[in-house]
C-alpha atoms as a PDB file:
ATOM      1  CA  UNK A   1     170.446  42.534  24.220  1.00  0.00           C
ATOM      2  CA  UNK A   2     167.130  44.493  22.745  1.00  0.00           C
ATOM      3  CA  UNK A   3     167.944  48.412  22.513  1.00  0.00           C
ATOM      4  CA  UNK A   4     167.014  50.823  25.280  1.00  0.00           C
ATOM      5  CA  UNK A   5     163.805  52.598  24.758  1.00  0.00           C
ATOM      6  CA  UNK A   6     163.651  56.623  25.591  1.00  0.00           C
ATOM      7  CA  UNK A   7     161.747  55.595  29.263  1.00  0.00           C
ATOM      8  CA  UNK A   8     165.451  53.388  30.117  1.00  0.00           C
ATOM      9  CA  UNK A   9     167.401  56.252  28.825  1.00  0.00           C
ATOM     10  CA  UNK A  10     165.438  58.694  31.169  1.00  0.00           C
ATOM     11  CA  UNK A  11     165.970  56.730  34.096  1.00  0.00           C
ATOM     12  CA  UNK A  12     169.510  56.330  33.188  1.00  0.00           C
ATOM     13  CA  UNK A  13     169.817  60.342  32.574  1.00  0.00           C
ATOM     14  CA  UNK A  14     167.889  61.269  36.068  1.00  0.00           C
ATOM     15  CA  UNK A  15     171.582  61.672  37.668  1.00  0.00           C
ATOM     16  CA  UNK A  16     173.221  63.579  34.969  1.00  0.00           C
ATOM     17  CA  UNK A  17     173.264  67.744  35.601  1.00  0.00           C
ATOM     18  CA  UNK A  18     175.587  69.128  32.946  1.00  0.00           C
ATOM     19  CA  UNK A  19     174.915  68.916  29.290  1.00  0.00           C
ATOM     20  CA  UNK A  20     177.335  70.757  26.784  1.00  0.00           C
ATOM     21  CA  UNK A  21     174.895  72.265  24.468  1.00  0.00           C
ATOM     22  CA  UNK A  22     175.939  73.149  20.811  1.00  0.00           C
ATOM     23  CA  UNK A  23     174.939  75.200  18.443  1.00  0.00           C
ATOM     24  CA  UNK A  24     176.354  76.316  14.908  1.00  0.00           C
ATOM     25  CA  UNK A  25     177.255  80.153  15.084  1.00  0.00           C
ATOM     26  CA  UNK A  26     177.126  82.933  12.421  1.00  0.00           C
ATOM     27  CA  UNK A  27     180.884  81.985  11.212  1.00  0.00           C
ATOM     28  CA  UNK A  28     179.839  78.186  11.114  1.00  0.00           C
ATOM     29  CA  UNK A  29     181.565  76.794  13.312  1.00  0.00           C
ATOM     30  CA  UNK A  30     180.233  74.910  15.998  1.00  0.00           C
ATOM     31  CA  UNK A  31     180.212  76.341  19.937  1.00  0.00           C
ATOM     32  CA  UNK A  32     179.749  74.318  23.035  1.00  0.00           C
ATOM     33  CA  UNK A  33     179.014  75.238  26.370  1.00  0.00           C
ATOM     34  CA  UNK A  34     177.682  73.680  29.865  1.00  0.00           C
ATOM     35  CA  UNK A  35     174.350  73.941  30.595  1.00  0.00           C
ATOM     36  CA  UNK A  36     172.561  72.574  33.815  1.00  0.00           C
ATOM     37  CA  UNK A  37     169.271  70.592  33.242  1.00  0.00           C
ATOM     38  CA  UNK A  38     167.774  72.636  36.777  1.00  0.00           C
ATOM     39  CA  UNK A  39     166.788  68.948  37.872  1.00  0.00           C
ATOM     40  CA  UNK A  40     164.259  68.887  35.049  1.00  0.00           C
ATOM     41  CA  UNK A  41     165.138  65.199  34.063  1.00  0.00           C
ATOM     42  CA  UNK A  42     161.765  63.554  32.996  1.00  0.00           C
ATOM     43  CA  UNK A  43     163.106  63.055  30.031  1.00  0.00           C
ATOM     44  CA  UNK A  44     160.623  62.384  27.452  1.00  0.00           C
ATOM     45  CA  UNK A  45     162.392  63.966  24.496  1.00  0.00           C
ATOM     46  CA  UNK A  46     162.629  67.629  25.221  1.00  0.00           C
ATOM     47  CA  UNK A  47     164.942  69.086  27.542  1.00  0.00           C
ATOM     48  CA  UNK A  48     165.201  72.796  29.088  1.00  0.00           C
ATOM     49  CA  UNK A  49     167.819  75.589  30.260  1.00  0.00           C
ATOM     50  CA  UNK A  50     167.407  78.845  31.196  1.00  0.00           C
ATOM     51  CA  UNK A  51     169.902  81.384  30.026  1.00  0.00           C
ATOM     52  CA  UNK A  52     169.512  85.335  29.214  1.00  0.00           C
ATOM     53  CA  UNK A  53     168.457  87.217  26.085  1.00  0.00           C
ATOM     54  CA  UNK A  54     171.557  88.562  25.282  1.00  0.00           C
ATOM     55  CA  UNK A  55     173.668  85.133  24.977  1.00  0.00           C
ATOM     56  CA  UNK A  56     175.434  84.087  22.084  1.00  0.00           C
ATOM     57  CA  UNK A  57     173.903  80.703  21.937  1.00  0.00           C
ATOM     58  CA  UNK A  58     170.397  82.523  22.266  1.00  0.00           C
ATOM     59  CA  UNK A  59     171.282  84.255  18.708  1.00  0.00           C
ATOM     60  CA  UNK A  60     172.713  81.155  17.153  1.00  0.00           C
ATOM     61  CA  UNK A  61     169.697  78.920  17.884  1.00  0.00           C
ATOM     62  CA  UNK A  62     167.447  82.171  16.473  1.00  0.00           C
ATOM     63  CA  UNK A  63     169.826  81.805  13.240  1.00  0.00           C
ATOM     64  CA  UNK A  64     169.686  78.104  13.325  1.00  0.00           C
ATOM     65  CA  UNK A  65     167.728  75.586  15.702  1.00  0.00           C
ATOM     66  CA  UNK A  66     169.656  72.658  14.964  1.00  0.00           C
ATOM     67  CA  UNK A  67     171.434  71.658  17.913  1.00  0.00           C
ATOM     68  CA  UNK A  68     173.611  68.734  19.323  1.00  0.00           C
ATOM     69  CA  UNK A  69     173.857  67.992  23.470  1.00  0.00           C
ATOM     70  CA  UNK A  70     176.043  65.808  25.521  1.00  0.00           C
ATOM     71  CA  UNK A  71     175.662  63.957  28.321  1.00  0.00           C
ATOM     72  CA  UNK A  72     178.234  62.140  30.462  1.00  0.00           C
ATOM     73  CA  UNK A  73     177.199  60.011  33.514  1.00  0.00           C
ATOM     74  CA  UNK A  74     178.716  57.410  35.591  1.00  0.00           C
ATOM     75  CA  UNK A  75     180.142  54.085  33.956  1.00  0.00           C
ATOM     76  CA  UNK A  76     180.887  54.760  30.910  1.00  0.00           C
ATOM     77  CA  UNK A  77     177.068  55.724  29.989  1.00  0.00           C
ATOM     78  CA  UNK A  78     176.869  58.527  27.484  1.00  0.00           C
ATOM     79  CA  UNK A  79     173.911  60.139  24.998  1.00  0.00           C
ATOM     80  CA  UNK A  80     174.473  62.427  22.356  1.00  0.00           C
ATOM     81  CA  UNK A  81     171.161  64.311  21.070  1.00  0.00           C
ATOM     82  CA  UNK A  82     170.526  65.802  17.692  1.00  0.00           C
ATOM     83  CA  UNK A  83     167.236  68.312  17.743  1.00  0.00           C
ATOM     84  CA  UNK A  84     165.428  71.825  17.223  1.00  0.00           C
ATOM     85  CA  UNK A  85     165.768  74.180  19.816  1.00  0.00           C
ATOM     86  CA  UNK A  86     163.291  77.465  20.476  1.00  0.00           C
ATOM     87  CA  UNK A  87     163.820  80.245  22.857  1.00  0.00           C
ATOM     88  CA  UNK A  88     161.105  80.328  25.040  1.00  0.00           C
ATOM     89  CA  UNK A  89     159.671  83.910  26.822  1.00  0.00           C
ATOM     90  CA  UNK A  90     156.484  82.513  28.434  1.00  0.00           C
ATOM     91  CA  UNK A  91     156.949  83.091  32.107  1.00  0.00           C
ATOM     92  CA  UNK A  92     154.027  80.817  32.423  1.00  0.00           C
ATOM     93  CA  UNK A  93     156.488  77.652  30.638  1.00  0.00           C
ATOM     94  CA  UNK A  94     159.474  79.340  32.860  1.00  0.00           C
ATOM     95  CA  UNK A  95     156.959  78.301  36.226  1.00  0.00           C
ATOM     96  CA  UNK A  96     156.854  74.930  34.758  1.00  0.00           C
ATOM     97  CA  UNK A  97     160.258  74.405  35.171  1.00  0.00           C
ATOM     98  CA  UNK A  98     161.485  76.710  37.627  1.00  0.00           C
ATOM     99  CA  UNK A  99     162.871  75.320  41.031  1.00  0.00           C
ATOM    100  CA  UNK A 100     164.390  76.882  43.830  1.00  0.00           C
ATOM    101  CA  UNK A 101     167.841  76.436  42.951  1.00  0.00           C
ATOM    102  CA  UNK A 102     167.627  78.890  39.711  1.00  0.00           C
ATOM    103  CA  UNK A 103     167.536  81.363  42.351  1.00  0.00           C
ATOM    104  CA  UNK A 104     171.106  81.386  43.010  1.00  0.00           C
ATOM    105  CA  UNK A 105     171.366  82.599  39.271  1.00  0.00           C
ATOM    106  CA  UNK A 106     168.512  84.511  38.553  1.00  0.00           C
ATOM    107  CA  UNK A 107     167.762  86.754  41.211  1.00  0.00           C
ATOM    108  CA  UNK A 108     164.659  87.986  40.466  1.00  0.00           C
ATOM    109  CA  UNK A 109     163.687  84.586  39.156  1.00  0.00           C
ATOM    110  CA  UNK A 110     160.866  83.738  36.186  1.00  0.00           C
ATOM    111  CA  UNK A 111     160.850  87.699  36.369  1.00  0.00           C
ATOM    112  CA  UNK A 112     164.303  88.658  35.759  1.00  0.00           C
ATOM    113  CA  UNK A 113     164.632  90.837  32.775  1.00  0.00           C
ATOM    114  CA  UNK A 114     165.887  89.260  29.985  1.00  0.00           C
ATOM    115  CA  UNK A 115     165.074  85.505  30.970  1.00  0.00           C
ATOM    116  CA  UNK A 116     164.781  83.192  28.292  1.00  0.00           C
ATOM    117  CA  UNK A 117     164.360  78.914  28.292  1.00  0.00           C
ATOM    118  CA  UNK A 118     165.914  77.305  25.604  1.00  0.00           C
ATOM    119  CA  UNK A 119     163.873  74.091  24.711  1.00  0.00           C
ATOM    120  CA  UNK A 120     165.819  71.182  22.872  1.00  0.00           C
ATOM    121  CA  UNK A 121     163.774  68.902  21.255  1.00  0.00           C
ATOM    122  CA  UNK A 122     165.212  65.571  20.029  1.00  0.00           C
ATOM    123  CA  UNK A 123     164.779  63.841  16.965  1.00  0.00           C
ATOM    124  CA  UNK A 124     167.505  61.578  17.567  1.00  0.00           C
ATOM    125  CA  UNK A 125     169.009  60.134  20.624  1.00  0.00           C
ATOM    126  CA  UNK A 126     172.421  58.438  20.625  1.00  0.00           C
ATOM    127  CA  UNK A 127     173.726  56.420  23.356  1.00  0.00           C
ATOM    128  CA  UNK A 128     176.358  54.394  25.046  1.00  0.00           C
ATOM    129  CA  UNK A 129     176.053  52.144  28.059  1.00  0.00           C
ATOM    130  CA  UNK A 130     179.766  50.083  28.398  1.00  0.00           C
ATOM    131  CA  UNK A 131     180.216  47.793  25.034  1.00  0.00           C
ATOM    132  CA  UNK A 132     176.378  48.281  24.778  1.00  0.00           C
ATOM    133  CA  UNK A 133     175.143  51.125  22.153  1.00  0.00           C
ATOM    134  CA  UNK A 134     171.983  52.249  20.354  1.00  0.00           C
ATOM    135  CA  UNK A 135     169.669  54.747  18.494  1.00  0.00           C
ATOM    136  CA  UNK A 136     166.366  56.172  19.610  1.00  0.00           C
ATOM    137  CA  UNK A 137     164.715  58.204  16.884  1.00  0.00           C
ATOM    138  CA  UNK A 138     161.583  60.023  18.129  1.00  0.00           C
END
C-alpha cells in the first residue's frame, strides 16, 4: 500500500481535538500537556494553540523550539510530529484562528492580556493507521 501523503493525514486528523504538546524544559526533561487544536484542522503542516504569556511551555519553547505532539484518533490511527514552535503576539494571526468557542477560555478573546498562539511547525510527521505506518517529511 503507497504511504499517506500530508492531504490523507489531514483528512484523517479533521476529528482529532486534543494533542499532548511537548516541549524540553530548563532541567531537560521533557513536559507534556493537552492542548486543543480550536477546530483549526486544515492541516497543512503547521498547527496552532492559544495559551497565556506566563505558561511554562511558553518559556520552554522561548528556550528551545523543538517540539514533539501527539495525536490519538479513532481505530488505532495515531501521528506523532517533530517541529519548531514560535509564540505568536499578532492579534491580527490570533483573528485567523480564533472561533467562538475560545471564548469560553479567554474572556476577553484575541484581546485578553497576555494571549499568546503557539505555532508548531512540522518537519516530520509520523503515523499509524492499524498494521499500516509511515513518514511524511515536509
Amino acid at each position: 500500500m503507497p504511504a499517506k501523503s500530508l492531504s490523507d493525514l489531514s483528512d484523517k486528523m479533521r476529528e482529532i481535538d486534543i494533542a499532548m504538546l511537548m516541549t524540553r524544559t530548563d532541567g531537560g526533561t521533557i513536559a507534556g500537556r493537552p492542548m486543543s487544536n480550536n477546530g483549526d484542522v486544515e492541516y497543512e503542516g503547521d498547527s496552532y494553540y492559544f495559551t497565556m504569556s506566563d505558561a511554562r511551555m511558553v518559556a520552554d519553547i522561548e528556550a528551545d523550539p523543538n517540539v514533539s505532539l501527539a495525536f490519538q484518533g479513532d481505530d488505532m490511527f495515531m501521528v506523532a510530529v517533530q517541529g519548531k514552535a514560535e509564540i505568536m503576539r499578532d492579534k491580527a494571526a490570533f483573528e485567523d484562528h480564533w472561533n467562538p468557542d475560545l471564548d469560553d477560555w479567554f474572556e476577553d478573546g484575541v484581546d485578553t492580556e497576555g494571549l499568546v498562539m503557539i505555532k508548531v511547525s512540522a518537519e516530520r510527521v509520523h503515523y499509524w493507521d492499524g498494521e499500516e505506518n509511515g513518514e511524511v517529511k515536509l
